[in-house]
PDB file of N, CA and C in Angstrom:
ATOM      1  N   UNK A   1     -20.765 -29.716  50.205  1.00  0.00           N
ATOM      2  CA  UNK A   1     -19.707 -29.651  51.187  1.00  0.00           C
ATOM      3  C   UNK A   1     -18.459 -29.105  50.514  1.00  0.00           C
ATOM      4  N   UNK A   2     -17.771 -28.074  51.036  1.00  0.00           N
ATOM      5  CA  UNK A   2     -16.810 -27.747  51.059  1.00  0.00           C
ATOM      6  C   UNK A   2     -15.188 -28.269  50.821  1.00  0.00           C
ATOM      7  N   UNK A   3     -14.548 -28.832  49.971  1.00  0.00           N
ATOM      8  CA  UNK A   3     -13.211 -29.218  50.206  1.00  0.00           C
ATOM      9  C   UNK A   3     -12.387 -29.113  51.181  1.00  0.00           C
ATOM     10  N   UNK A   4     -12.309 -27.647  50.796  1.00  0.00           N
ATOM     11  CA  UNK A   4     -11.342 -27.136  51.747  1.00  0.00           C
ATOM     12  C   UNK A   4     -11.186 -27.154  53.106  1.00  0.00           C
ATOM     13  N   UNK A   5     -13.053 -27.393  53.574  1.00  0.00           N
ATOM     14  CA  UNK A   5     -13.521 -26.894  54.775  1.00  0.00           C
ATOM     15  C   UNK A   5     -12.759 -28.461  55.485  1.00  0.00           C
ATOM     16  N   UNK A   6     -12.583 -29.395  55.061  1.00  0.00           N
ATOM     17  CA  UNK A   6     -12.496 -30.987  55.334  1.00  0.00           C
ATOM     18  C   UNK A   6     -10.943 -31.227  55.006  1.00  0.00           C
ATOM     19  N   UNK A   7     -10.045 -31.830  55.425  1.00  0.00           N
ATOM     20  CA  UNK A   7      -8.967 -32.407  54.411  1.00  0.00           C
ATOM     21  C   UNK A   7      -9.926 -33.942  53.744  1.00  0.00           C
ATOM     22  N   UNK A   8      -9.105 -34.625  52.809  1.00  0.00           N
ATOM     23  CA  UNK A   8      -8.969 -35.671  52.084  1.00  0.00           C
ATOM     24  C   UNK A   8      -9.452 -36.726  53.086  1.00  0.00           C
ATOM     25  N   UNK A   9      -8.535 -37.023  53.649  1.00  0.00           N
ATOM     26  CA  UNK A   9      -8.353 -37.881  54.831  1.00  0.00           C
ATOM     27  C   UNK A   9      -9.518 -37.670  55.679  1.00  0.00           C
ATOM     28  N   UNK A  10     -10.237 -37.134  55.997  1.00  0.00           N
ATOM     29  CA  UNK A  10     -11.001 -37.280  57.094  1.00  0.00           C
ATOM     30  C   UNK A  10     -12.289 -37.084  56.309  1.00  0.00           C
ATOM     31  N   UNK A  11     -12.446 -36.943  55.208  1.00  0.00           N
ATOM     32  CA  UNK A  11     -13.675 -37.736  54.561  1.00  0.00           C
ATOM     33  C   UNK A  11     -13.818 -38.989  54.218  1.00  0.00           C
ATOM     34  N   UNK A  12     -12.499 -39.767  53.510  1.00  0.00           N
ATOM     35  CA  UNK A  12     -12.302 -41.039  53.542  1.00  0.00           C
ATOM     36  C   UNK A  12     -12.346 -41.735  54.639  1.00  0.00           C
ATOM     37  N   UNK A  13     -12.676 -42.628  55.145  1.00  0.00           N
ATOM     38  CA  UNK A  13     -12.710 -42.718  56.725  1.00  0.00           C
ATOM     39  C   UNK A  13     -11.562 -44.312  56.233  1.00  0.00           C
ATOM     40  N   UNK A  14     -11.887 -45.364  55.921  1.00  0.00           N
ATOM     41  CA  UNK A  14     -11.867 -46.730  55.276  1.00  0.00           C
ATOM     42  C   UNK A  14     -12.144 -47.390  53.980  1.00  0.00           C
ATOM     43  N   UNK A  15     -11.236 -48.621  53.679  1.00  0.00           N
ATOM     44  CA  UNK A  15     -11.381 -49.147  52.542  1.00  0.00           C
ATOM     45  C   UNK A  15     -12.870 -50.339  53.493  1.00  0.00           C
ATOM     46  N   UNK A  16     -14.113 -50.405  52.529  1.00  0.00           N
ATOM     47  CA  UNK A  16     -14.687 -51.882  53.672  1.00  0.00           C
ATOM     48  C   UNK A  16     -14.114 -53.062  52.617  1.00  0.00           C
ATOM     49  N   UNK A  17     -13.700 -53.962  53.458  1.00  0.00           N
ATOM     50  CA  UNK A  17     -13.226 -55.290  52.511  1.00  0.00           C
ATOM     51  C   UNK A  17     -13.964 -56.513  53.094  1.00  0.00           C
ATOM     52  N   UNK A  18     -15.059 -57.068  52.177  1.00  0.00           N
ATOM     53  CA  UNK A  18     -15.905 -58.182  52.734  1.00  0.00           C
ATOM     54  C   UNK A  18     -16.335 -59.072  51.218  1.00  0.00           C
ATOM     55  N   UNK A  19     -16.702 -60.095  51.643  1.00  0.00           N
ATOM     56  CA  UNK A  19     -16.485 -60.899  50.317  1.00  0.00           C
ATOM     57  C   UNK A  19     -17.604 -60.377  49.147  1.00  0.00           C
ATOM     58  N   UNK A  20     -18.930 -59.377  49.438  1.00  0.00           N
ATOM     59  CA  UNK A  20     -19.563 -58.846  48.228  1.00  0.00           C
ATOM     60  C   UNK A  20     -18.598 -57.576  47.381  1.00  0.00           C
ATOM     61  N   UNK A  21     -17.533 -57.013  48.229  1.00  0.00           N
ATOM     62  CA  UNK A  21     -16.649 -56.048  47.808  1.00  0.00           C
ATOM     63  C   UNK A  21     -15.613 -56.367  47.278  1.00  0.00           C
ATOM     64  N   UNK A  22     -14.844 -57.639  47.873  1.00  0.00           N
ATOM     65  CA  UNK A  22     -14.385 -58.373  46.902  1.00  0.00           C
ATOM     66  C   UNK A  22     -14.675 -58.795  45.505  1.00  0.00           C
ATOM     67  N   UNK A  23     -15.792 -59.094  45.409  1.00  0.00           N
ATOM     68  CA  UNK A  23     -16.533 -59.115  43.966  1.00  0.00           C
ATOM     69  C   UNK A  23     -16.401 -58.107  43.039  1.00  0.00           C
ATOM     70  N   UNK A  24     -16.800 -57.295  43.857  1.00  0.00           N
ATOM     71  CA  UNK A  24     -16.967 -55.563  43.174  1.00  0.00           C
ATOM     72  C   UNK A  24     -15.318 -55.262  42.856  1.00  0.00           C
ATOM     73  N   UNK A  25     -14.510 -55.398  43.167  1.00  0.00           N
ATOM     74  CA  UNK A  25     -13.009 -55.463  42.979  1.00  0.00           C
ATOM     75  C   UNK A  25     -12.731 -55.908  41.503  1.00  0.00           C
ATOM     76  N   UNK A  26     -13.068 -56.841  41.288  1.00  0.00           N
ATOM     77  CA  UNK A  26     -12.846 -57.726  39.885  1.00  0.00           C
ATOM     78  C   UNK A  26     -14.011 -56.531  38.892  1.00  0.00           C
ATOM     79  N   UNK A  27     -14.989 -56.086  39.457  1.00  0.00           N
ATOM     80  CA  UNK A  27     -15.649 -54.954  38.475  1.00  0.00           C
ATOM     81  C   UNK A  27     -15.292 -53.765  38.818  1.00  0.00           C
ATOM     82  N   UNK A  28     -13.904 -52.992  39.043  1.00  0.00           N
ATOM     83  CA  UNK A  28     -12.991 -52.031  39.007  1.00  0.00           C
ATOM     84  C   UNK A  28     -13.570 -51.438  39.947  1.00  0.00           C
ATOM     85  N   UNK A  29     -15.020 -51.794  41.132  1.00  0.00           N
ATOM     86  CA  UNK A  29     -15.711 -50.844  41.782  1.00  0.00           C
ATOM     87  C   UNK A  29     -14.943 -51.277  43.434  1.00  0.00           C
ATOM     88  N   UNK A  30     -14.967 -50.192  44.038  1.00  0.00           N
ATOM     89  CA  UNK A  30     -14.076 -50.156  45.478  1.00  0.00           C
ATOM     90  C   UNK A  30     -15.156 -49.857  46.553  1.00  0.00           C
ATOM     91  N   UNK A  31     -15.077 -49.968  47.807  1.00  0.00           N
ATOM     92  CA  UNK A  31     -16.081 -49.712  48.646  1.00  0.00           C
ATOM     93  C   UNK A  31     -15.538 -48.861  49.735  1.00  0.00           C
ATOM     94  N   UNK A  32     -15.740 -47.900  50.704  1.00  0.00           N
ATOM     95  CA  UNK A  32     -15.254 -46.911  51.623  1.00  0.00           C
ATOM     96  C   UNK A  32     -16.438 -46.413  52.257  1.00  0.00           C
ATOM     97  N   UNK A  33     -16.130 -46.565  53.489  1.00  0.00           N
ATOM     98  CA  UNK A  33     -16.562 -46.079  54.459  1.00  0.00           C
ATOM     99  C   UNK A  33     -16.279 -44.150  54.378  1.00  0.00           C
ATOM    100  N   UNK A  34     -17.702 -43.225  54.559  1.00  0.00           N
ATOM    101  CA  UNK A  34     -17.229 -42.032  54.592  1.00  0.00           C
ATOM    102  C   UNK A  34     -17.741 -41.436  54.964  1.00  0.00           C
ATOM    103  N   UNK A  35     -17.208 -40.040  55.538  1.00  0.00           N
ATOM    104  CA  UNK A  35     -17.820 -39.230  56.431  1.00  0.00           C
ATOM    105  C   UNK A  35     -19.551 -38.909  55.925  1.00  0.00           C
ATOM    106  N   UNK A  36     -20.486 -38.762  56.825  1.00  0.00           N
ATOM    107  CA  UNK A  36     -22.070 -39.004  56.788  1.00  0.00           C
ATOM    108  C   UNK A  36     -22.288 -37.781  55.565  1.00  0.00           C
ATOM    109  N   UNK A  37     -21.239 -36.518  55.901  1.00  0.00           N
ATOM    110  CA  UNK A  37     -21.843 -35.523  55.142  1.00  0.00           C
ATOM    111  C   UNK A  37     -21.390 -34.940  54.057  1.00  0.00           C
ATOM    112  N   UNK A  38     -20.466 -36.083  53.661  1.00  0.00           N
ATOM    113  CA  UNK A  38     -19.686 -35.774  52.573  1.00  0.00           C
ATOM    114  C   UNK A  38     -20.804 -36.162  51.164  1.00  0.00           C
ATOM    115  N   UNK A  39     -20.324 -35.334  50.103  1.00  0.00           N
ATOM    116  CA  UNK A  39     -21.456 -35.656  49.168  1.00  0.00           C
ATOM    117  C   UNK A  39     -20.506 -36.369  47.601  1.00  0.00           C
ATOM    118  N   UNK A  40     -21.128 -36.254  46.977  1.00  0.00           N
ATOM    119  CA  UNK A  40     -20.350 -37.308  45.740  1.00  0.00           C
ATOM    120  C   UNK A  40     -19.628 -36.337  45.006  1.00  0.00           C
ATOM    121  N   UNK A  41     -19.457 -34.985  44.866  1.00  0.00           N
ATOM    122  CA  UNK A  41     -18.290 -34.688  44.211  1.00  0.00           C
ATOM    123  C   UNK A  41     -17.009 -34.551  44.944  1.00  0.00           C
ATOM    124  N   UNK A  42     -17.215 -33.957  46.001  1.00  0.00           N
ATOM    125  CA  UNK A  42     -16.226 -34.202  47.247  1.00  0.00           C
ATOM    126  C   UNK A  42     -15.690 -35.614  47.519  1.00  0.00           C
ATOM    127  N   UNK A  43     -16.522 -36.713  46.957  1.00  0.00           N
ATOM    128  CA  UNK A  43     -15.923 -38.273  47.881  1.00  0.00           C
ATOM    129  C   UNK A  43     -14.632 -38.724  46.835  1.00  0.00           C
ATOM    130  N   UNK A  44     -15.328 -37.943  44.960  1.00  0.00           N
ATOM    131  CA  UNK A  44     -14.465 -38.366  44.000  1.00  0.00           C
ATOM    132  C   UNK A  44     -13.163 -37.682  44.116  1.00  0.00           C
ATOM    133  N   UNK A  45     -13.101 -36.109  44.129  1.00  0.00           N
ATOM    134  CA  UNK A  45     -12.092 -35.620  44.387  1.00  0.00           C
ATOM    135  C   UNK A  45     -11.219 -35.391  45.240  1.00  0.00           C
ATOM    136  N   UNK A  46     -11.702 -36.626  46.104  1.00  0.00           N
ATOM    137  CA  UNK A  46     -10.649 -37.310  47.464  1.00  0.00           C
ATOM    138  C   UNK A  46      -9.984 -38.455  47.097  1.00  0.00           C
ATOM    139  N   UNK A  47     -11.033 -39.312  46.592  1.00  0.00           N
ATOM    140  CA  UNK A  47     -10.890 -40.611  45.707  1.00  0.00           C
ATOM    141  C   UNK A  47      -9.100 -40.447  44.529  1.00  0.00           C
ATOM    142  N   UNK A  48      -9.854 -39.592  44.144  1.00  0.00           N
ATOM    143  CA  UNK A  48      -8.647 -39.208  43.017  1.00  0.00           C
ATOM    144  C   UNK A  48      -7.527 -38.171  43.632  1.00  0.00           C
ATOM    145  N   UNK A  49      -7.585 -37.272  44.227  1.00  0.00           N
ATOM    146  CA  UNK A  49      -6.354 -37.022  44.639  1.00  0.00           C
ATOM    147  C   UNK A  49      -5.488 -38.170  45.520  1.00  0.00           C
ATOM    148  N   UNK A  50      -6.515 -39.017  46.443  1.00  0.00           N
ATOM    149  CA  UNK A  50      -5.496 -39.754  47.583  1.00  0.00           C
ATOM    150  C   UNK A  50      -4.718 -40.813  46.555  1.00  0.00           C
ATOM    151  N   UNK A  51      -5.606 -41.396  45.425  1.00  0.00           N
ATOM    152  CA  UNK A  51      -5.315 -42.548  44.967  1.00  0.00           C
ATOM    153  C   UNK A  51      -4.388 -42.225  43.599  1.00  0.00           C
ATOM    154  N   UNK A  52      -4.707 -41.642  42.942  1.00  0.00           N
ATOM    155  CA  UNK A  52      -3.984 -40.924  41.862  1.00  0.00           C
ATOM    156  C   UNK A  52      -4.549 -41.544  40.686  1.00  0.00           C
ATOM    157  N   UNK A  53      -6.236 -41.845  40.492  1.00  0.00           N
ATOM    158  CA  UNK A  53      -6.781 -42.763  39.520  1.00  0.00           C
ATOM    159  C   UNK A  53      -8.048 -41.662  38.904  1.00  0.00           C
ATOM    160  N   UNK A  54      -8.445 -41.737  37.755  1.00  0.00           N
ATOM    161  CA  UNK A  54      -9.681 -41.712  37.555  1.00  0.00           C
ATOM    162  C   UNK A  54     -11.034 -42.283  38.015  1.00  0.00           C
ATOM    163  N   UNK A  55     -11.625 -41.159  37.829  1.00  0.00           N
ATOM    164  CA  UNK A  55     -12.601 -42.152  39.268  1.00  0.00           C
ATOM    165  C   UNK A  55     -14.066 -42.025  37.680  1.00  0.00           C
ATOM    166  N   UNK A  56     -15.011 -42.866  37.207  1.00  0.00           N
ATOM    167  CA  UNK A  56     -15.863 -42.995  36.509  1.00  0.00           C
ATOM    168  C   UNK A  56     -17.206 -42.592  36.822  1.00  0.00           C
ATOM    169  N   UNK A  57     -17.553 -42.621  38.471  1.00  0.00           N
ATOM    170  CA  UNK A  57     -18.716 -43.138  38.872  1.00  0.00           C
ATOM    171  C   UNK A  57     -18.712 -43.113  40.294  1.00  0.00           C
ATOM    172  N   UNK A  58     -19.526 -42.423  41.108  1.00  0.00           N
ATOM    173  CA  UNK A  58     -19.656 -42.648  42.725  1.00  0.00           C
ATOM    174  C   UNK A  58     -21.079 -43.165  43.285  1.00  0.00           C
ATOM    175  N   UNK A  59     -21.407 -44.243  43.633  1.00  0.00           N
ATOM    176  CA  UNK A  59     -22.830 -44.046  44.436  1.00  0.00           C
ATOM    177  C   UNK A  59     -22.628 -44.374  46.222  1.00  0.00           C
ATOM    178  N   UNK A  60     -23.584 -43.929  46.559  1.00  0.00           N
ATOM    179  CA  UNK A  60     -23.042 -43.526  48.055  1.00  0.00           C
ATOM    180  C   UNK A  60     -24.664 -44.189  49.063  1.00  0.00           C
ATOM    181  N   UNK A  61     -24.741 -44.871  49.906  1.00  0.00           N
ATOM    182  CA  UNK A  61     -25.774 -45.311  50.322  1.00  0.00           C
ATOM    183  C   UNK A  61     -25.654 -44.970  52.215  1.00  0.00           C
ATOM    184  N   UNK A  62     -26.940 -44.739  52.743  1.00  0.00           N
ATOM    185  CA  UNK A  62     -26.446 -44.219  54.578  1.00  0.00           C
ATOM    186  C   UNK A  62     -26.948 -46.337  55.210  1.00  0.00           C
ATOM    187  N   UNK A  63     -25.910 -46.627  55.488  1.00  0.00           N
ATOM    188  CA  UNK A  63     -26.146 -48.049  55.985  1.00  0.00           C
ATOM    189  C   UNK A  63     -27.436 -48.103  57.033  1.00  0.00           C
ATOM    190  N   UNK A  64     -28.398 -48.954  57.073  1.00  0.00           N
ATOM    191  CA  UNK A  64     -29.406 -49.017  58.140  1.00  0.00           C
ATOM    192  C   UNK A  64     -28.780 -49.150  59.505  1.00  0.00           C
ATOM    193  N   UNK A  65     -29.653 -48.739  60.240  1.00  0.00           N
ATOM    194  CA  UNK A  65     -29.699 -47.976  61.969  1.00  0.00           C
ATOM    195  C   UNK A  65     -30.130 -50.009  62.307  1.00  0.00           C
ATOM    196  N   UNK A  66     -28.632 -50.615  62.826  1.00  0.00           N
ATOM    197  CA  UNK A  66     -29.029 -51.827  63.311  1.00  0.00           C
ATOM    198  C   UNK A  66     -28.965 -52.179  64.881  1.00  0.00           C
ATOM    199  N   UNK A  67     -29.951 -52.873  65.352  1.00  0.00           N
ATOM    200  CA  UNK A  67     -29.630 -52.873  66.951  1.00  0.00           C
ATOM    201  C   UNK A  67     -29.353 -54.155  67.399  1.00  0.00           C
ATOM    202  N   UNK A  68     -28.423 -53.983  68.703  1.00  0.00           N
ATOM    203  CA  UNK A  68     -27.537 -54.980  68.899  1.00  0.00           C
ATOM    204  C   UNK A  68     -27.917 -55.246  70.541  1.00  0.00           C
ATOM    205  N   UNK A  69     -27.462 -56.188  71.307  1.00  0.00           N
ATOM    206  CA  UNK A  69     -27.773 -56.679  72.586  1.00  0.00           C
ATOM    207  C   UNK A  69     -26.824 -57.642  72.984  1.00  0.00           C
ATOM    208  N   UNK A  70     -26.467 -56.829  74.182  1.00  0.00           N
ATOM    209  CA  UNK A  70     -25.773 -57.419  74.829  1.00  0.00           C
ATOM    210  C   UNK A  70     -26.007 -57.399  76.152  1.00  0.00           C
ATOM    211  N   UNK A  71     -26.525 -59.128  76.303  1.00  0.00           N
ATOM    212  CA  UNK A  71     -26.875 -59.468  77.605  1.00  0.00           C
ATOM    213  C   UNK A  71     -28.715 -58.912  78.055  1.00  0.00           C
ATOM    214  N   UNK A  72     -28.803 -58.344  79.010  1.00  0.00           N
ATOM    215  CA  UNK A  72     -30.417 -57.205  79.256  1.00  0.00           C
ATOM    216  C   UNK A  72     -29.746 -55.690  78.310  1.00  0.00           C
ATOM    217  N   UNK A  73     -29.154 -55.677  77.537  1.00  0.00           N
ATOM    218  CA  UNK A  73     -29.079 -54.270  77.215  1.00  0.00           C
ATOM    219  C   UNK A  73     -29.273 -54.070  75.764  1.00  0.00           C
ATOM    220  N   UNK A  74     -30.159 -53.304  75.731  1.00  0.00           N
ATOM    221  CA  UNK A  74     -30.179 -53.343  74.128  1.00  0.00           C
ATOM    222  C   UNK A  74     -30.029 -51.854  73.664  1.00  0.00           C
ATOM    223  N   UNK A  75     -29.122 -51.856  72.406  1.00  0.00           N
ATOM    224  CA  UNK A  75     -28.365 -50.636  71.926  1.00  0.00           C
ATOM    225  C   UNK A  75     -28.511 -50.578  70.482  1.00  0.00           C
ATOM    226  N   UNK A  76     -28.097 -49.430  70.044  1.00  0.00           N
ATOM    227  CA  UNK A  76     -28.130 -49.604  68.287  1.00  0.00           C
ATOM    228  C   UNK A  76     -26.206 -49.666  67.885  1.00  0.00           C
ATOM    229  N   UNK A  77     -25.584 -50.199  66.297  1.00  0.00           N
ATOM    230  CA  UNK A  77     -24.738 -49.933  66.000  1.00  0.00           C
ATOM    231  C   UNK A  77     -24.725 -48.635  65.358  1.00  0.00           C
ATOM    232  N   UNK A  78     -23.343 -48.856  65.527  1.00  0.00           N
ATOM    233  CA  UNK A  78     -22.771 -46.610  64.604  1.00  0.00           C
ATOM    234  C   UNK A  78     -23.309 -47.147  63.134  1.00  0.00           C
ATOM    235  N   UNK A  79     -23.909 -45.971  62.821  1.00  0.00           N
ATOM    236  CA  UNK A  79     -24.117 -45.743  61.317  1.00  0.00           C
ATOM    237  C   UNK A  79     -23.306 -45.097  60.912  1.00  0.00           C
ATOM    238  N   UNK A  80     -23.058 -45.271  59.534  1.00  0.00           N
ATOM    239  CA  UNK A  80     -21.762 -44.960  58.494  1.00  0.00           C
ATOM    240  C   UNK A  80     -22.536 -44.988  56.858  1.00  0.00           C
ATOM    241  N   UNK A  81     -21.920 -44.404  56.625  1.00  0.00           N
ATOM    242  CA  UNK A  81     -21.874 -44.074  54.942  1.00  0.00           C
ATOM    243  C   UNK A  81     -21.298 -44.832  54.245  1.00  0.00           C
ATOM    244  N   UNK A  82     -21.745 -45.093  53.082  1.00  0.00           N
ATOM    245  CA  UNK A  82     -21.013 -46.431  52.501  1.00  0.00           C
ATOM    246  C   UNK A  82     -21.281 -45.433  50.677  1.00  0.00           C
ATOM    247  N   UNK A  83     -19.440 -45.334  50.349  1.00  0.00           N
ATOM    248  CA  UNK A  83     -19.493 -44.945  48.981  1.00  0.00           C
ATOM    249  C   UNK A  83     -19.053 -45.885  47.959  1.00  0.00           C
ATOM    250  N   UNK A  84     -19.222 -46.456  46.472  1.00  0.00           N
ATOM    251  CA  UNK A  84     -19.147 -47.328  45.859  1.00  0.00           C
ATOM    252  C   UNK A  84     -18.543 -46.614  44.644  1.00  0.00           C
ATOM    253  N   UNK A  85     -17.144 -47.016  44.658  1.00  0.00           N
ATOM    254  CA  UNK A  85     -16.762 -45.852  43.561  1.00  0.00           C
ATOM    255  C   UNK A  85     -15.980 -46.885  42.300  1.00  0.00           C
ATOM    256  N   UNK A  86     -16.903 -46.798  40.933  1.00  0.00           N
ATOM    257  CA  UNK A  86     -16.296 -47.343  39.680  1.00  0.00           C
ATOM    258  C   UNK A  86     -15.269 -45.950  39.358  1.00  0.00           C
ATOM    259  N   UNK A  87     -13.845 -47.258  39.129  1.00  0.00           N
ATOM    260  CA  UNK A  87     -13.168 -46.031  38.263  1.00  0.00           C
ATOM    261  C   UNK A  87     -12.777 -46.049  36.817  1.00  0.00           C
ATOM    262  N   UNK A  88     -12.090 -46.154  36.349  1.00  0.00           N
ATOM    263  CA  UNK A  88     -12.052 -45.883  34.946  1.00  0.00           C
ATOM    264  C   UNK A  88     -10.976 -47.223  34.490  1.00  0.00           C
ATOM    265  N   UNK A  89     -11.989 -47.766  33.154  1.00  0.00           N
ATOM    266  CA  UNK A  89     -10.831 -48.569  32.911  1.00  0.00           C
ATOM    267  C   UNK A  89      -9.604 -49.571  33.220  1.00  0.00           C
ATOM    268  N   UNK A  90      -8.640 -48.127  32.785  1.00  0.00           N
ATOM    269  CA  UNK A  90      -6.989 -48.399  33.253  1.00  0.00           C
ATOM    270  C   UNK A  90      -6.958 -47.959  34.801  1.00  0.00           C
ATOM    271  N   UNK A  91      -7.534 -48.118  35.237  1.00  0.00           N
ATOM    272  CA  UNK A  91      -7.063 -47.644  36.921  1.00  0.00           C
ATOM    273  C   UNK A  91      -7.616 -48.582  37.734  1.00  0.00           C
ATOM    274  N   UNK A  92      -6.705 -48.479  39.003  1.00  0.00           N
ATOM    275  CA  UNK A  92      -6.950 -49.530  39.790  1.00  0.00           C
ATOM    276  C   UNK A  92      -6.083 -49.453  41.067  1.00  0.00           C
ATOM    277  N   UNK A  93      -6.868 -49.892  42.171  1.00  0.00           N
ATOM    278  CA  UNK A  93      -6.044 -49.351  43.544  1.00  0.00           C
ATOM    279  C   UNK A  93      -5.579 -50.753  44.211  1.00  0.00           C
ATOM    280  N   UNK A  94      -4.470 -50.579  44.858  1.00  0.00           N
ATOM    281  CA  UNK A  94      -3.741 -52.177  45.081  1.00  0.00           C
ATOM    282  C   UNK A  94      -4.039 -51.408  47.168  1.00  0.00           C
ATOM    283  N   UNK A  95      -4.843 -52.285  47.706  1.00  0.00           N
ATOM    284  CA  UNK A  95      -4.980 -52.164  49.009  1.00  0.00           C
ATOM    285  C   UNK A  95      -3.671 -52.922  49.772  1.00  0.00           C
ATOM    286  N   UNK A  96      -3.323 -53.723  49.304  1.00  0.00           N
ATOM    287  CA  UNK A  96      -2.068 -54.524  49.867  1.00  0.00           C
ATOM    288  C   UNK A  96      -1.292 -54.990  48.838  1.00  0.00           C
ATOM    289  N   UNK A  97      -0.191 -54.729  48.800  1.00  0.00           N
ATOM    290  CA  UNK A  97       1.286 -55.199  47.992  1.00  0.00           C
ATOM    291  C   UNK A  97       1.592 -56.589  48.218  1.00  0.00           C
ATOM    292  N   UNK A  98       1.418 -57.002  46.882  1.00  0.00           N
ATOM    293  CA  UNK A  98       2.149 -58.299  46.469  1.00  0.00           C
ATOM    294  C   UNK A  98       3.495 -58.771  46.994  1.00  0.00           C
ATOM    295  N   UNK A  99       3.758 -59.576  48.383  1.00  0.00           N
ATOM    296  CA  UNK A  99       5.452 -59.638  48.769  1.00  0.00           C
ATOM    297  C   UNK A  99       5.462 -61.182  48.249  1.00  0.00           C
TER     298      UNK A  99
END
């Protein structure tokens, strides 16, 4: 995929914050939701321009096709991309400021 063809922003979609990502936090690794067709050199060099960090490491997984019901109706949820990005060391992204 193309850089250029995409901005930054609209490959990054979300930070996901849930208590196994929380974990992954304390091991410098971050979790994001991202566009389906974005691929891993493109996710880092979004990673690192938006954030301004070294990025170490990307793995990227397509979340399972889950189905949901509501009431007589049964439907599937949106699938999403899920990227797992170790960064380096000294770097580190603050999702919310310390007040």
């Amino acid at each position: 995929m193309n850089t250029s063809s995409k901005s930054f922003l609209d490959l990054i979609k979300y930070p996901i914050l849930t208590e196994k990502t929380s974990r992954l936090i304390e091991q410098n690794q971050y979790s994001f939701a991202v566009d389906k067709k974005a691929d891993k050199v493109s996710i880092k060099a979004a990673i690192e321009e938006l954030f301004d960090v070294k990025v170490a490491s990307v793995n990227t997984a397509h979340m399972p096709l889950k189905k949901r019901r509501v009431g007589k109706f049964i439907g599937k949820r949106a699938q999403h991309k899920r990227a797992i990005v170790t960064l380096a060391p000294e770097n580190s992204i603050t999702f919310f400021e310390n007040v």
